[in-house]
C-alpha atoms as a PDB file:
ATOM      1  CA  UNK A   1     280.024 169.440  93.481  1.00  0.00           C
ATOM      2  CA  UNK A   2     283.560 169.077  93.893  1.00  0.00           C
ATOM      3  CA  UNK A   3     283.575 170.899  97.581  1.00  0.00           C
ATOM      4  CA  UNK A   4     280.572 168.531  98.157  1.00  0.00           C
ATOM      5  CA  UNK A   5     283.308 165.103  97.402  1.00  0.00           C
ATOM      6  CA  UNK A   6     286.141 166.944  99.403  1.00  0.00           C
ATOM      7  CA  UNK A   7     283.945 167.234 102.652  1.00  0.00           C
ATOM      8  CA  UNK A   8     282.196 163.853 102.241  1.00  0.00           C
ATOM      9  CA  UNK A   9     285.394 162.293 102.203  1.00  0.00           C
ATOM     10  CA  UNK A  10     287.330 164.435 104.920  1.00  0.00           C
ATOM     11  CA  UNK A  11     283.990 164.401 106.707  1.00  0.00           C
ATOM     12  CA  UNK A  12     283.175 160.950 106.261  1.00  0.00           C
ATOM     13  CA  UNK A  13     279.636 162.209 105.540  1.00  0.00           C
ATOM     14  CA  UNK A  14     276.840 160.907 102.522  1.00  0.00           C
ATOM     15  CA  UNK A  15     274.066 162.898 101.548  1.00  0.00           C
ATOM     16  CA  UNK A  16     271.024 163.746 103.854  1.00  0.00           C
ATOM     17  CA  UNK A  17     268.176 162.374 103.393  1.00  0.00           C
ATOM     18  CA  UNK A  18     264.337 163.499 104.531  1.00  0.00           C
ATOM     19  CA  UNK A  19     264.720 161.249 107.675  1.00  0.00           C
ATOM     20  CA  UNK A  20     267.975 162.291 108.732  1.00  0.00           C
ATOM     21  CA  UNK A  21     268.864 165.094 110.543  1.00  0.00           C
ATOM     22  CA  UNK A  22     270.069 167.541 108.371  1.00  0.00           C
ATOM     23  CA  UNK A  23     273.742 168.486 108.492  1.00  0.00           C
ATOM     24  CA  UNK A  24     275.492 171.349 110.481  1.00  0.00           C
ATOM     25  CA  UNK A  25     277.948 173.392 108.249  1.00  0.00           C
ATOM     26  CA  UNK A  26     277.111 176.332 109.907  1.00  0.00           C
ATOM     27  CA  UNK A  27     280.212 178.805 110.948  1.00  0.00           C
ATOM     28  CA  UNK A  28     282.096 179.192 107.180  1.00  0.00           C
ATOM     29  CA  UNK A  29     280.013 181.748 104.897  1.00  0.00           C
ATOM     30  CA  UNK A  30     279.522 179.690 102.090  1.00  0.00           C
ATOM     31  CA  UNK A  31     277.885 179.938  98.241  1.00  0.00           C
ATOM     32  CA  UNK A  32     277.209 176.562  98.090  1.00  0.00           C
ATOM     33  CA  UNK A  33     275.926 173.736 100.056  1.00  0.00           C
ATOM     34  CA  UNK A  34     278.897 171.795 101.383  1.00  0.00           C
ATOM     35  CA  UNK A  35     277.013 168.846 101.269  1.00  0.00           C
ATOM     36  CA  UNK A  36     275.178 168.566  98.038  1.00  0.00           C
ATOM     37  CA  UNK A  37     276.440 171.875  95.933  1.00  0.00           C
ATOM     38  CA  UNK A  38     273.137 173.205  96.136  1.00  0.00           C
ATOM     39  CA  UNK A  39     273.362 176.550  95.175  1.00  0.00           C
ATOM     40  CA  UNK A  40     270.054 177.719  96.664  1.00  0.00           C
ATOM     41  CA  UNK A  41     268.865 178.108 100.268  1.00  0.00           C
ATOM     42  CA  UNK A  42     265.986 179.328 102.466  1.00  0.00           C
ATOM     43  CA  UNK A  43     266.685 182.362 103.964  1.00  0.00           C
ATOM     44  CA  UNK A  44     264.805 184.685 106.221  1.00  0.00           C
ATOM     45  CA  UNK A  45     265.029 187.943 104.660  1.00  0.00           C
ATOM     46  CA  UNK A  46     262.820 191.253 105.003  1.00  0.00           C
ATOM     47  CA  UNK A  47     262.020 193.671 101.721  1.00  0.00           C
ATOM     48  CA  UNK A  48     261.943 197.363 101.568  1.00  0.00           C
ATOM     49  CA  UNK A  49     258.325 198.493 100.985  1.00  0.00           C
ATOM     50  CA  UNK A  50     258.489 201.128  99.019  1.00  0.00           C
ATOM     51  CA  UNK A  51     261.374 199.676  96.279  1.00  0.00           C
ATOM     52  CA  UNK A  52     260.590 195.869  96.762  1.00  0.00           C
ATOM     53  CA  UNK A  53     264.687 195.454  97.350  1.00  0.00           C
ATOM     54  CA  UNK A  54     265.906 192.781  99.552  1.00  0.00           C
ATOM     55  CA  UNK A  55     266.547 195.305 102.741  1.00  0.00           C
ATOM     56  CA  UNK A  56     268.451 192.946 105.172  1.00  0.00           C
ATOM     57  CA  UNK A  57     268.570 189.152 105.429  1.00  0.00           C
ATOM     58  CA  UNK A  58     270.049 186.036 108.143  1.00  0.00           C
ATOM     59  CA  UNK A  59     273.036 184.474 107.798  1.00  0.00           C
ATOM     60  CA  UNK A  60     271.890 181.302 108.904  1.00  0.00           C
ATOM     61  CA  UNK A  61     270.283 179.248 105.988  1.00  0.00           C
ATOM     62  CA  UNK A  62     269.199 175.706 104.958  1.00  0.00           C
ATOM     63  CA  UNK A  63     270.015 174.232 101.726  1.00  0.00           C
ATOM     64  CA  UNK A  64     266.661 173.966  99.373  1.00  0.00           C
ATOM     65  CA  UNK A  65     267.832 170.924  97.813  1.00  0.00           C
ATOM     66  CA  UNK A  66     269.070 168.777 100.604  1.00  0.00           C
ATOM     67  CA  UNK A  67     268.039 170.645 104.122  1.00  0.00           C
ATOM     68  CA  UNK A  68     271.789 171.097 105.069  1.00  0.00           C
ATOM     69  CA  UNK A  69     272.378 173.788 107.818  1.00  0.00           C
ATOM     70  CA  UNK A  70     274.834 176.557 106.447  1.00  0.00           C
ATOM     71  CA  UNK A  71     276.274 179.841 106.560  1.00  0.00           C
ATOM     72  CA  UNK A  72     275.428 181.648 103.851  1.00  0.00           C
ATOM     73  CA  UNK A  73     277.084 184.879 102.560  1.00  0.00           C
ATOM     74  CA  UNK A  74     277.255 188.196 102.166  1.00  0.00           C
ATOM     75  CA  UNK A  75     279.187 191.095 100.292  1.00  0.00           C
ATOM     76  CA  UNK A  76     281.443 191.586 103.462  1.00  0.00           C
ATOM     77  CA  UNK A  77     282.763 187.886 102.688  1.00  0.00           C
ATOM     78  CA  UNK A  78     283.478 189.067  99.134  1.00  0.00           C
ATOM     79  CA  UNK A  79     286.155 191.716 100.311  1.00  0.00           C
ATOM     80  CA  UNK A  80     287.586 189.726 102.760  1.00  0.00           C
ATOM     81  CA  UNK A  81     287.993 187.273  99.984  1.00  0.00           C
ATOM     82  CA  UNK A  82     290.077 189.717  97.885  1.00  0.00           C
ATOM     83  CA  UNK A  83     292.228 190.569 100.391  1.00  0.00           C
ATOM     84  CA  UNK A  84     293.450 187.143 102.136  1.00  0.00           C
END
Protein backbone atom coordinates (compact mmCIF):
# COMPACT_ATOMS: atom_id res chain seq x y z
CA UNK A 1 0.00 0.00 0.00
CA UNK A 2 2.59 2.35 0.77
CA UNK A 3 4.28 2.10 -2.98
CA UNK A 4 0.58 2.47 -4.07
CA UNK A 5 0.50 6.39 -1.97
CA UNK A 6 4.13 7.14 -3.26
CA UNK A 7 3.10 6.73 -7.03
CA UNK A 8 -0.39 8.26 -6.65
CA UNK A 9 1.14 11.22 -5.38
CA UNK A 10 4.37 11.46 -7.67
CA UNK A 11 2.02 10.22 -10.37
CA UNK A 12 -0.78 12.31 -9.66
CA UNK A 13 -2.88 9.17 -10.27
CA UNK A 14 -6.30 7.70 -8.10
CA UNK A 15 -7.39 4.33 -8.36
CA UNK A 16 -8.89 2.73 -11.60
CA UNK A 17 -12.01 2.09 -11.83
CA UNK A 18 -14.13 -0.54 -14.27
CA UNK A 19 -14.73 2.40 -16.74
CA UNK A 20 -11.40 3.71 -16.89
CA UNK A 21 -8.72 2.59 -18.76
CA UNK A 22 -6.62 0.67 -16.74
CA UNK A 23 -3.17 1.99 -15.86
CA UNK A 24 0.24 1.35 -17.64
CA UNK A 25 3.05 0.41 -15.12
CA UNK A 26 4.45 -1.81 -17.40
CA UNK A 27 8.53 -1.70 -17.81
CA UNK A 28 9.66 -2.15 -13.75
CA UNK A 29 9.25 -5.99 -12.67
CA UNK A 30 7.18 -5.54 -9.86
CA UNK A 31 5.47 -7.83 -6.80
CA UNK A 32 2.86 -5.63 -6.33
CA UNK A 33 0.44 -3.52 -8.12
CA UNK A 34 1.77 0.03 -8.13
CA UNK A 35 -1.51 1.24 -8.14
CA UNK A 36 -3.60 -0.55 -5.63
CA UNK A 37 -0.92 -3.09 -3.79
CA UNK A 38 -2.65 -5.87 -5.22
CA UNK A 39 -0.58 -8.64 -4.78
CA UNK A 40 -2.21 -10.89 -7.39
CA UNK A 41 -2.34 -10.72 -11.19
CA UNK A 42 -3.50 -12.56 -14.34
CA UNK A 43 -0.87 -14.06 -16.01
CA UNK A 44 -0.57 -16.19 -19.08
CA UNK A 45 1.35 -19.08 -18.06
CA UNK A 46 1.71 -22.75 -19.60
CA UNK A 47 2.06 -26.09 -17.15
CA UNK A 48 4.23 -29.04 -17.62
CA UNK A 49 2.02 -32.09 -18.37
CA UNK A 50 3.46 -34.66 -16.90
CA UNK A 51 4.40 -32.80 -13.21
CA UNK A 52 1.54 -30.13 -13.30
CA UNK A 53 4.56 -27.38 -12.51
CA UNK A 54 4.21 -23.95 -13.77
CA UNK A 55 6.73 -24.56 -16.97
CA UNK A 56 7.14 -20.92 -18.28
CA UNK A 57 4.96 -17.84 -17.88
CA UNK A 58 4.62 -13.76 -19.47
CA UNK A 59 5.94 -11.02 -17.98
CA UNK A 60 3.28 -8.84 -18.86
CA UNK A 61 0.33 -9.04 -16.30
CA UNK A 62 -2.83 -7.21 -15.11
CA UNK A 63 -3.59 -6.63 -11.59
CA UNK A 64 -6.72 -8.99 -10.38
CA UNK A 65 -7.91 -6.48 -8.07
CA UNK A 66 -7.83 -3.26 -9.96
CA UNK A 67 -6.95 -4.18 -13.88
CA UNK A 68 -3.62 -2.18 -13.68
CA UNK A 69 -1.10 -3.08 -16.50
CA UNK A 70 2.29 -4.31 -14.89
CA UNK A 71 5.43 -6.04 -15.08
CA UNK A 72 5.47 -8.75 -13.09
CA UNK A 73 8.53 -10.75 -11.88
CA UNK A 74 10.63 -13.35 -11.98
CA UNK A 75 13.61 -15.13 -10.09
CA UNK A 76 16.15 -13.28 -12.44
CA UNK A 77 14.80 -9.93 -10.72
CA UNK A 78 15.53 -11.57 -7.36
CA UNK A 79 19.41 -11.78 -8.05
CA UNK A 80 19.68 -8.69 -9.59
CA UNK A 81 18.07 -7.43 -6.47
CA UNK A 82 20.87 -8.84 -4.25
CA UNK A 83 23.44 -7.54 -6.07
CA UNK A 84 22.56 -3.67 -6.78
Amino acid sequence: MFLSRIFQSMMGLSRSTSTDKPLNFRGIPTAACPNCGGEWFNVAMTFDRDTYDIDAWGLDAECFGCGTLVTVVCPVDAVERELS
